[in-house]
PDB file of N, CA and C in Angstrom:
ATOM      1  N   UNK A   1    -114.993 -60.942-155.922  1.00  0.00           N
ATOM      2  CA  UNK A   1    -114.923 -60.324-157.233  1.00  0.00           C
ATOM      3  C   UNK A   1    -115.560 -61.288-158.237  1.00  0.00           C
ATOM      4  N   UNK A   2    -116.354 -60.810-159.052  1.00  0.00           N
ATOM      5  CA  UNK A   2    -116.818 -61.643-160.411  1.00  0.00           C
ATOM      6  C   UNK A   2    -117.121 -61.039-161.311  1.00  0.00           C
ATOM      7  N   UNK A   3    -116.678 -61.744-162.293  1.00  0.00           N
ATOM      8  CA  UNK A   3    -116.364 -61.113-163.810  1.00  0.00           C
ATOM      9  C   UNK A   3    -118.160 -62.117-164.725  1.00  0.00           C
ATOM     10  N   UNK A   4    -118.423 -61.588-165.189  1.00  0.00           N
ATOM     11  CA  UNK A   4    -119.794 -62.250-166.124  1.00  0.00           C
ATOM     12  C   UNK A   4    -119.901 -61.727-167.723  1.00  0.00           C
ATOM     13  N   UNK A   5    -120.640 -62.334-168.620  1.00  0.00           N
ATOM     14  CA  UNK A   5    -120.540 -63.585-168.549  1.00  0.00           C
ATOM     15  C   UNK A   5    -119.464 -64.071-168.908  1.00  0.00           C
ATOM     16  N   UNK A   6    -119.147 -65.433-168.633  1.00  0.00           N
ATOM     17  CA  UNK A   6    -117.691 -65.954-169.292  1.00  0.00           C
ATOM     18  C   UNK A   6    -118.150 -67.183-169.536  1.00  0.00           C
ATOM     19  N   UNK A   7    -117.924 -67.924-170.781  1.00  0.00           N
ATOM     20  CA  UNK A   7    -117.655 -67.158-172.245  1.00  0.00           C
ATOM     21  C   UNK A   7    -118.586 -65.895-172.302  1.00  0.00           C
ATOM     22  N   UNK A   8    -117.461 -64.668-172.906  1.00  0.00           N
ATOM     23  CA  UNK A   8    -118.459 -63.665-173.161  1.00  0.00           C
ATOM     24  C   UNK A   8    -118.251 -63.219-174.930  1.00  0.00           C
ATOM     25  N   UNK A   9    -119.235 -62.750-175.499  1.00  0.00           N
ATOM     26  CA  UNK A   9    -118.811 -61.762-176.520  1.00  0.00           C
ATOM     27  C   UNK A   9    -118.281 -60.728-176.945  1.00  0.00           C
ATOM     28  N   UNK A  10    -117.729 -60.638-175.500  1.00  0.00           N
ATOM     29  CA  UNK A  10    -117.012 -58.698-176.109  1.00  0.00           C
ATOM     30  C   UNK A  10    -117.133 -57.927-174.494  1.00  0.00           C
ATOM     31  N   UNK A  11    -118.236 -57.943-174.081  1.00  0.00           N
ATOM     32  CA  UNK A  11    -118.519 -57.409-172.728  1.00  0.00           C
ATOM     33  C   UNK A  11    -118.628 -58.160-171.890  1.00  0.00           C
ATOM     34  N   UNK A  12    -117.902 -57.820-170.821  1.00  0.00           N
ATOM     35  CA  UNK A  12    -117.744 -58.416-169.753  1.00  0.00           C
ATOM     36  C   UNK A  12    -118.236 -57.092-168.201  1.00  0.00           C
ATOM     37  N   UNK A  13    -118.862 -57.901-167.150  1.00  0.00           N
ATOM     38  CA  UNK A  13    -119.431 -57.262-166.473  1.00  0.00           C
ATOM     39  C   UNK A  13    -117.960 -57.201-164.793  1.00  0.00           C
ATOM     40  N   UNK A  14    -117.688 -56.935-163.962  1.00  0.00           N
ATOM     41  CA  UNK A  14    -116.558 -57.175-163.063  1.00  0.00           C
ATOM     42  C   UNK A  14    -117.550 -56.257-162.031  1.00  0.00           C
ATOM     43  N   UNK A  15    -117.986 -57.047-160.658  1.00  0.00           N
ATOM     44  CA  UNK A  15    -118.566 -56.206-159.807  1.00  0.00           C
ATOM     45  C   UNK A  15    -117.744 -56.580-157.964  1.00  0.00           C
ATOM     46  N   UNK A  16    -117.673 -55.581-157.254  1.00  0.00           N
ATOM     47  CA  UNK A  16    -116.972 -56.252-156.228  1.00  0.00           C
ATOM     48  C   UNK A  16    -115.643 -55.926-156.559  1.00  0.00           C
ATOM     49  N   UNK A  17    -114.743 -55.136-157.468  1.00  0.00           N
ATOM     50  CA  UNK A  17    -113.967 -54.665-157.118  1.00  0.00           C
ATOM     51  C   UNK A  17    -113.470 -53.260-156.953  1.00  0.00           C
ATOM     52  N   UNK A  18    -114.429 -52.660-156.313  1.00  0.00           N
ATOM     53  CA  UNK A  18    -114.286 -50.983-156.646  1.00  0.00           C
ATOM     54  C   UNK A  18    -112.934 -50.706-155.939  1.00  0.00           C
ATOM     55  N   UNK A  19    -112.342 -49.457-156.549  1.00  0.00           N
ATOM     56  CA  UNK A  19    -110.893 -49.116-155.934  1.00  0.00           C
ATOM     57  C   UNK A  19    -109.425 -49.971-156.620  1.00  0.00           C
ATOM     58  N   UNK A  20    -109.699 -50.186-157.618  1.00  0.00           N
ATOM     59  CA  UNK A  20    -108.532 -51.522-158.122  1.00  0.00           C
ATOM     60  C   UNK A  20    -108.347 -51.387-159.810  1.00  0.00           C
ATOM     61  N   UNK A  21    -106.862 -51.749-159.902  1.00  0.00           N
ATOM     62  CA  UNK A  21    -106.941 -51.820-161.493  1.00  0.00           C
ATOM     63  C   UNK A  21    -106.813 -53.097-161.806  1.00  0.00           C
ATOM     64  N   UNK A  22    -107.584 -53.264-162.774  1.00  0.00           N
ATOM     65  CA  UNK A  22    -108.381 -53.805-163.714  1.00  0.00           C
ATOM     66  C   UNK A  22    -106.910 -54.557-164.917  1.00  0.00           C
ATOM     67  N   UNK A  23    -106.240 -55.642-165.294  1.00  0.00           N
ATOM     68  CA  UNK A  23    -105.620 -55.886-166.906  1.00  0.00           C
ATOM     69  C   UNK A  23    -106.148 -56.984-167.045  1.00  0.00           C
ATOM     70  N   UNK A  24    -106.276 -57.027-168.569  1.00  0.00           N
ATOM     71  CA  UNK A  24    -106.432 -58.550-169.183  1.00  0.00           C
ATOM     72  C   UNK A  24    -105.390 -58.777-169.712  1.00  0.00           C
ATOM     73  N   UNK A  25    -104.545 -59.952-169.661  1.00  0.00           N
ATOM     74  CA  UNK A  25    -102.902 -60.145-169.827  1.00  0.00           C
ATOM     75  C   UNK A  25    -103.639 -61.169-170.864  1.00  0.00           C
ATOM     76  N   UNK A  26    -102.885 -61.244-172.257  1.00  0.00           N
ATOM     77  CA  UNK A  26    -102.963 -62.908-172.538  1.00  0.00           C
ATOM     78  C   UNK A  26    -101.911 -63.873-172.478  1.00  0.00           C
ATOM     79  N   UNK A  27    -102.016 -64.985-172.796  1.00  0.00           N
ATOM     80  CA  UNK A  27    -101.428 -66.632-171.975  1.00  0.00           C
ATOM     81  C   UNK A  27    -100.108 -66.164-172.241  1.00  0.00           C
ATOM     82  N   UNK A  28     -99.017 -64.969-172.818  1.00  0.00           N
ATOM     83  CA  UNK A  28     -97.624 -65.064-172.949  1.00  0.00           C
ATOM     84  C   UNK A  28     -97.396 -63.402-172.436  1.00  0.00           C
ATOM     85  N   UNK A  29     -98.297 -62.998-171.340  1.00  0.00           N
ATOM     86  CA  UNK A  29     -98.196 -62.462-170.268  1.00  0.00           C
ATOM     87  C   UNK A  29     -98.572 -61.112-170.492  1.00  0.00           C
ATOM     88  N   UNK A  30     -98.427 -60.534-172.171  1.00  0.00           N
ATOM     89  CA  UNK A  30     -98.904 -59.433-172.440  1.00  0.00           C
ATOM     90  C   UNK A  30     -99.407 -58.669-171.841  1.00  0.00           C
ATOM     91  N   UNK A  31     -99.884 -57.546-171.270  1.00  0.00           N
ATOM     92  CA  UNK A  31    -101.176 -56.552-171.212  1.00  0.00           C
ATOM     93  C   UNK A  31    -101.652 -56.244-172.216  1.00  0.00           C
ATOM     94  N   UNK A  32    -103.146 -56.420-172.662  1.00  0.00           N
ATOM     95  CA  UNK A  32    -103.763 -55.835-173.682  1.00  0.00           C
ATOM     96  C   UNK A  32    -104.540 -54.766-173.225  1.00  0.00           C
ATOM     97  N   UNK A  33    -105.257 -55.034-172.259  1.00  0.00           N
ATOM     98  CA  UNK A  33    -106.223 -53.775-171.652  1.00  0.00           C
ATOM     99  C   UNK A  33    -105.992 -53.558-170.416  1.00  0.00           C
ATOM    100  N   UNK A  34    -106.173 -52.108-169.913  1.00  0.00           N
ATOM    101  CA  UNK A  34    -105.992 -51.695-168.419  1.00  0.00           C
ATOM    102  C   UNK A  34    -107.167 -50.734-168.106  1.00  0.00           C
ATOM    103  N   UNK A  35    -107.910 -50.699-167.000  1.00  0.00           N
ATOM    104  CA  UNK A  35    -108.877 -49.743-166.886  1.00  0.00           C
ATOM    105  C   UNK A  35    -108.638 -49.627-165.137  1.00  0.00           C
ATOM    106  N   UNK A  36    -108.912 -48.368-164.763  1.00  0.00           N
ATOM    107  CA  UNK A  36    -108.419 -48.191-163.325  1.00  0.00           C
ATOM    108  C   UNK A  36    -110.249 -48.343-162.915  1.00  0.00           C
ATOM    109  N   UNK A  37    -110.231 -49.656-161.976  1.00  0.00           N
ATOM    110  CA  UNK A  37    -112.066 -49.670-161.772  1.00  0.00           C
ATOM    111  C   UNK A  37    -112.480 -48.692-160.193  1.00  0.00           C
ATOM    112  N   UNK A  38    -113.582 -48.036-160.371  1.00  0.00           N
ATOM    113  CA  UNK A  38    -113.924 -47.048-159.338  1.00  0.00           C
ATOM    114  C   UNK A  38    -115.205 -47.038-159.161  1.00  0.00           C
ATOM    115  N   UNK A  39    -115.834 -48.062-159.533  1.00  0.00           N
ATOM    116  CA  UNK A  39    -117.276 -48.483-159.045  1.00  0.00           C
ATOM    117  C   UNK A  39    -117.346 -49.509-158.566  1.00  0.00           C
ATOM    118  N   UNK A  40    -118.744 -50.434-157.697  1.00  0.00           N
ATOM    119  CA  UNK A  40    -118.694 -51.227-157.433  1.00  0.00           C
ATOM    120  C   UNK A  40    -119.371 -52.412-158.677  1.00  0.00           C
ATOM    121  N   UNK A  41    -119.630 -51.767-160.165  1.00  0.00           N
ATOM    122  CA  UNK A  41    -119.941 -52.644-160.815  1.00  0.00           C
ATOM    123  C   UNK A  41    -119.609 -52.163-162.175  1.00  0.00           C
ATOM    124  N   UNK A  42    -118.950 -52.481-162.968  1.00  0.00           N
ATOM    125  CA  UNK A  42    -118.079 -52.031-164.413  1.00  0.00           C
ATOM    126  C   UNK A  42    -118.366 -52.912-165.129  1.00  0.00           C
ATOM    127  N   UNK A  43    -118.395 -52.017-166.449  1.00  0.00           N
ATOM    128  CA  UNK A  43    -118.332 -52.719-168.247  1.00  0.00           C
ATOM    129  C   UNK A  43    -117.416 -53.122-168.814  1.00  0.00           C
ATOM    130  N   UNK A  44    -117.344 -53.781-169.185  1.00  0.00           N
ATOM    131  CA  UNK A  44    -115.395 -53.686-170.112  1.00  0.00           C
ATOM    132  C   UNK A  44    -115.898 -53.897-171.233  1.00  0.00           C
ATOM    133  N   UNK A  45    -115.331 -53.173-172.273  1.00  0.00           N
ATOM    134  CA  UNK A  45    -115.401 -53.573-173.794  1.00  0.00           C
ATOM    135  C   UNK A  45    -114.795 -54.082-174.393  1.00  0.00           C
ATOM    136  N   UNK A  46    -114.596 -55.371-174.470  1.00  0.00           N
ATOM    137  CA  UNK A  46    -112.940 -56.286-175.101  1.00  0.00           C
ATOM    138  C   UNK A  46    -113.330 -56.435-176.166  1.00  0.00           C
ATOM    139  N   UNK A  47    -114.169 -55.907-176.864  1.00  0.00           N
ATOM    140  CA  UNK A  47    -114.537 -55.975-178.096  1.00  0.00           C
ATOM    141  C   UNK A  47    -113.397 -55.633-179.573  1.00  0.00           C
ATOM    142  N   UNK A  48    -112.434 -55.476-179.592  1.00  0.00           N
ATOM    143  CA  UNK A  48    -111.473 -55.262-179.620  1.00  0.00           C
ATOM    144  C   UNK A  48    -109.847 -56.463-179.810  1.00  0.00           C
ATOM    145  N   UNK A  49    -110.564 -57.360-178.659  1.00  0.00           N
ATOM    146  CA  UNK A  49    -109.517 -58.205-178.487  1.00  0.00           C
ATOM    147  C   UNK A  49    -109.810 -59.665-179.732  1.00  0.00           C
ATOM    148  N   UNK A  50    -109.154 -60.287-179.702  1.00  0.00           N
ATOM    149  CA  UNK A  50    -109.437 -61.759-180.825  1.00  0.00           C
ATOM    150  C   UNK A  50    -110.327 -62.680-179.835  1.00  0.00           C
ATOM    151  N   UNK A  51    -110.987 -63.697-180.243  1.00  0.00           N
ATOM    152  CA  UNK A  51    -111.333 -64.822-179.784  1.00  0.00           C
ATOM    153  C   UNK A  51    -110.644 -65.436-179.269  1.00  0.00           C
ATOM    154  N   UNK A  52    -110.425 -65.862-178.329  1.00  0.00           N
ATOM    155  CA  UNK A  52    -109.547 -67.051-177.256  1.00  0.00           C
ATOM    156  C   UNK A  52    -109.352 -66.931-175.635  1.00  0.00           C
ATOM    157  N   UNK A  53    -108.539 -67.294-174.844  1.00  0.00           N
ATOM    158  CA  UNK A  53    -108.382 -67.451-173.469  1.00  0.00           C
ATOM    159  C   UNK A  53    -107.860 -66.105-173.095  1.00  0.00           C
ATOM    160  N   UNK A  54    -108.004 -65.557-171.845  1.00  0.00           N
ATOM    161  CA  UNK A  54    -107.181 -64.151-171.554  1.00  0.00           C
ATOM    162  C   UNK A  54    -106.934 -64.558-169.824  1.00  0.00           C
ATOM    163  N   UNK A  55    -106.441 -63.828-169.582  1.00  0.00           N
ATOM    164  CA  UNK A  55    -106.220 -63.846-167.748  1.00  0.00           C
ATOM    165  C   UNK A  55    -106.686 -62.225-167.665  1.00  0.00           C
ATOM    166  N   UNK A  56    -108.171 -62.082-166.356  1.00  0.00           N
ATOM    167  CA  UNK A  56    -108.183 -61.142-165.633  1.00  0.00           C
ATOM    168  C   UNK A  56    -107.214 -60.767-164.643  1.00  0.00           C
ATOM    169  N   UNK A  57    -106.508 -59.530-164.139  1.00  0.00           N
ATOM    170  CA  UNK A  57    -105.757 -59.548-163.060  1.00  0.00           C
ATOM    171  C   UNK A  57    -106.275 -58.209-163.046  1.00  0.00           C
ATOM    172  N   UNK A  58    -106.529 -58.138-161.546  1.00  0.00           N
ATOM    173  CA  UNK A  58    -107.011 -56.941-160.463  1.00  0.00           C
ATOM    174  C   UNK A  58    -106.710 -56.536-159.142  1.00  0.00           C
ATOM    175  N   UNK A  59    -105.975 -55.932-159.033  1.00  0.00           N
ATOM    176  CA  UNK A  59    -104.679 -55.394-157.823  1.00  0.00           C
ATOM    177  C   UNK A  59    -105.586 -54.318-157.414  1.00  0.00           C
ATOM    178  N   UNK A  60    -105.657 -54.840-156.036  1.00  0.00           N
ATOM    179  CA  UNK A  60    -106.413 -53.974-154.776  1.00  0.00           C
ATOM    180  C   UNK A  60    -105.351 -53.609-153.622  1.00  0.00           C
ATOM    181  N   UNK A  61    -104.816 -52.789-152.837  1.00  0.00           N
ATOM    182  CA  UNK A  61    -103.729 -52.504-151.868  1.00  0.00           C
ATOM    183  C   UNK A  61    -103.250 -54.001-151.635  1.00  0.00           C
ATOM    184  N   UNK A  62    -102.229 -54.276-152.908  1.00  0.00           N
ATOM    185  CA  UNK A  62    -101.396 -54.892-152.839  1.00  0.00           C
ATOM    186  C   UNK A  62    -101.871 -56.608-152.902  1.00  0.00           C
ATOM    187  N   UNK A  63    -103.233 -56.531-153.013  1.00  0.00           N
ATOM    188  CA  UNK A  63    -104.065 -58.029-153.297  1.00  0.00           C
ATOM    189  C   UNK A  63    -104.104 -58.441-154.772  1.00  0.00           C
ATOM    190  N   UNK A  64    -103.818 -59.675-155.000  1.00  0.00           N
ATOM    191  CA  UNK A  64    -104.246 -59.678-156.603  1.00  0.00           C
ATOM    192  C   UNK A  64    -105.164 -61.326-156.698  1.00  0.00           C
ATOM    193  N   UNK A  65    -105.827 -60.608-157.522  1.00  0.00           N
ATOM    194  CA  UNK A  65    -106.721 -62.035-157.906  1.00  0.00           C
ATOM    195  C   UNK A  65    -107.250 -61.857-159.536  1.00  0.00           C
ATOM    196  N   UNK A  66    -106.614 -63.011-159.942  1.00  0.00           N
ATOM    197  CA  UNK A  66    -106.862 -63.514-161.568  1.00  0.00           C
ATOM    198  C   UNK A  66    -107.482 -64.776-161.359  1.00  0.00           C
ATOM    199  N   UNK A  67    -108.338 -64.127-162.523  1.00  0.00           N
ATOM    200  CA  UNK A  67    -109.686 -64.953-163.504  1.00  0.00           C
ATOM    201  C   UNK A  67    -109.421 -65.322-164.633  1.00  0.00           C
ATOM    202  N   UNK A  68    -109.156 -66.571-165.119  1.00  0.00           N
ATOM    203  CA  UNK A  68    -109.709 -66.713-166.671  1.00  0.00           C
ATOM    204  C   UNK A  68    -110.882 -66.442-167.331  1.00  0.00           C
ATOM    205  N   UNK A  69    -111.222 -66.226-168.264  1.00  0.00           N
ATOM    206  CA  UNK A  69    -112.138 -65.666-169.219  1.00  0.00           C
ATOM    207  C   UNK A  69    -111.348 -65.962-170.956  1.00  0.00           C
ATOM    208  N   UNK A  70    -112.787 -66.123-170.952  1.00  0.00           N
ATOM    209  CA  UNK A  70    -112.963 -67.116-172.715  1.00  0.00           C
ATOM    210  C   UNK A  70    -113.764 -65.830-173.823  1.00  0.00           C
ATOM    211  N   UNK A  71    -113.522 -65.495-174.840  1.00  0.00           N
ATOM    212  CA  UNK A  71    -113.794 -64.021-175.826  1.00  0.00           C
ATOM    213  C   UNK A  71    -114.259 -65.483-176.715  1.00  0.00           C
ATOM    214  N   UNK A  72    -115.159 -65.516-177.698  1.00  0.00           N
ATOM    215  CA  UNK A  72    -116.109 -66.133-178.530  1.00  0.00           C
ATOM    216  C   UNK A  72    -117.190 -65.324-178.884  1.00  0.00           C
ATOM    217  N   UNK A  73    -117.098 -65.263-179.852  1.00  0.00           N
ATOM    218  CA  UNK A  73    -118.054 -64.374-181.188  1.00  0.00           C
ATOM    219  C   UNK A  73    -118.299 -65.180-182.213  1.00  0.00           C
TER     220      UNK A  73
END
């Protein structure tokens, strides 16, 4: 799975996880965004979110793998 670019401005690219949902939690565990991903290569628009650190998390039959990622504008 990889998320691009990071640092990003707003869009972020996630390819390699088709079939899986998609949250960006931030550092006090929140969910801010959820998108159920069904391709093998997706957009995200965090354009939306503030500047700072977030955690990717993406749950595939019962697999999870989190990414940090950095938002800077």
């Amino acid at each position: 799975i990889s998320i691009f670019p990071n640092p990003s401005m707003g869009n972020l690219y996630v390819t390699n996880a088709e079939n899986s949902k998609l949250e960006v939690v931030d550092l006090l565990g929140q969910v801010l965004f959820s998108k159920d991903i069904t391709s093998n290569r997706e957009l995200l628009d965090l354009g939306e979110l503030s500047n700072g650190s977030y955690i990717v998390r993406i749950t595939n039959n019962n697999n999870t793998v989190t990414k940090n990622i950095v938002l800077s504008r």
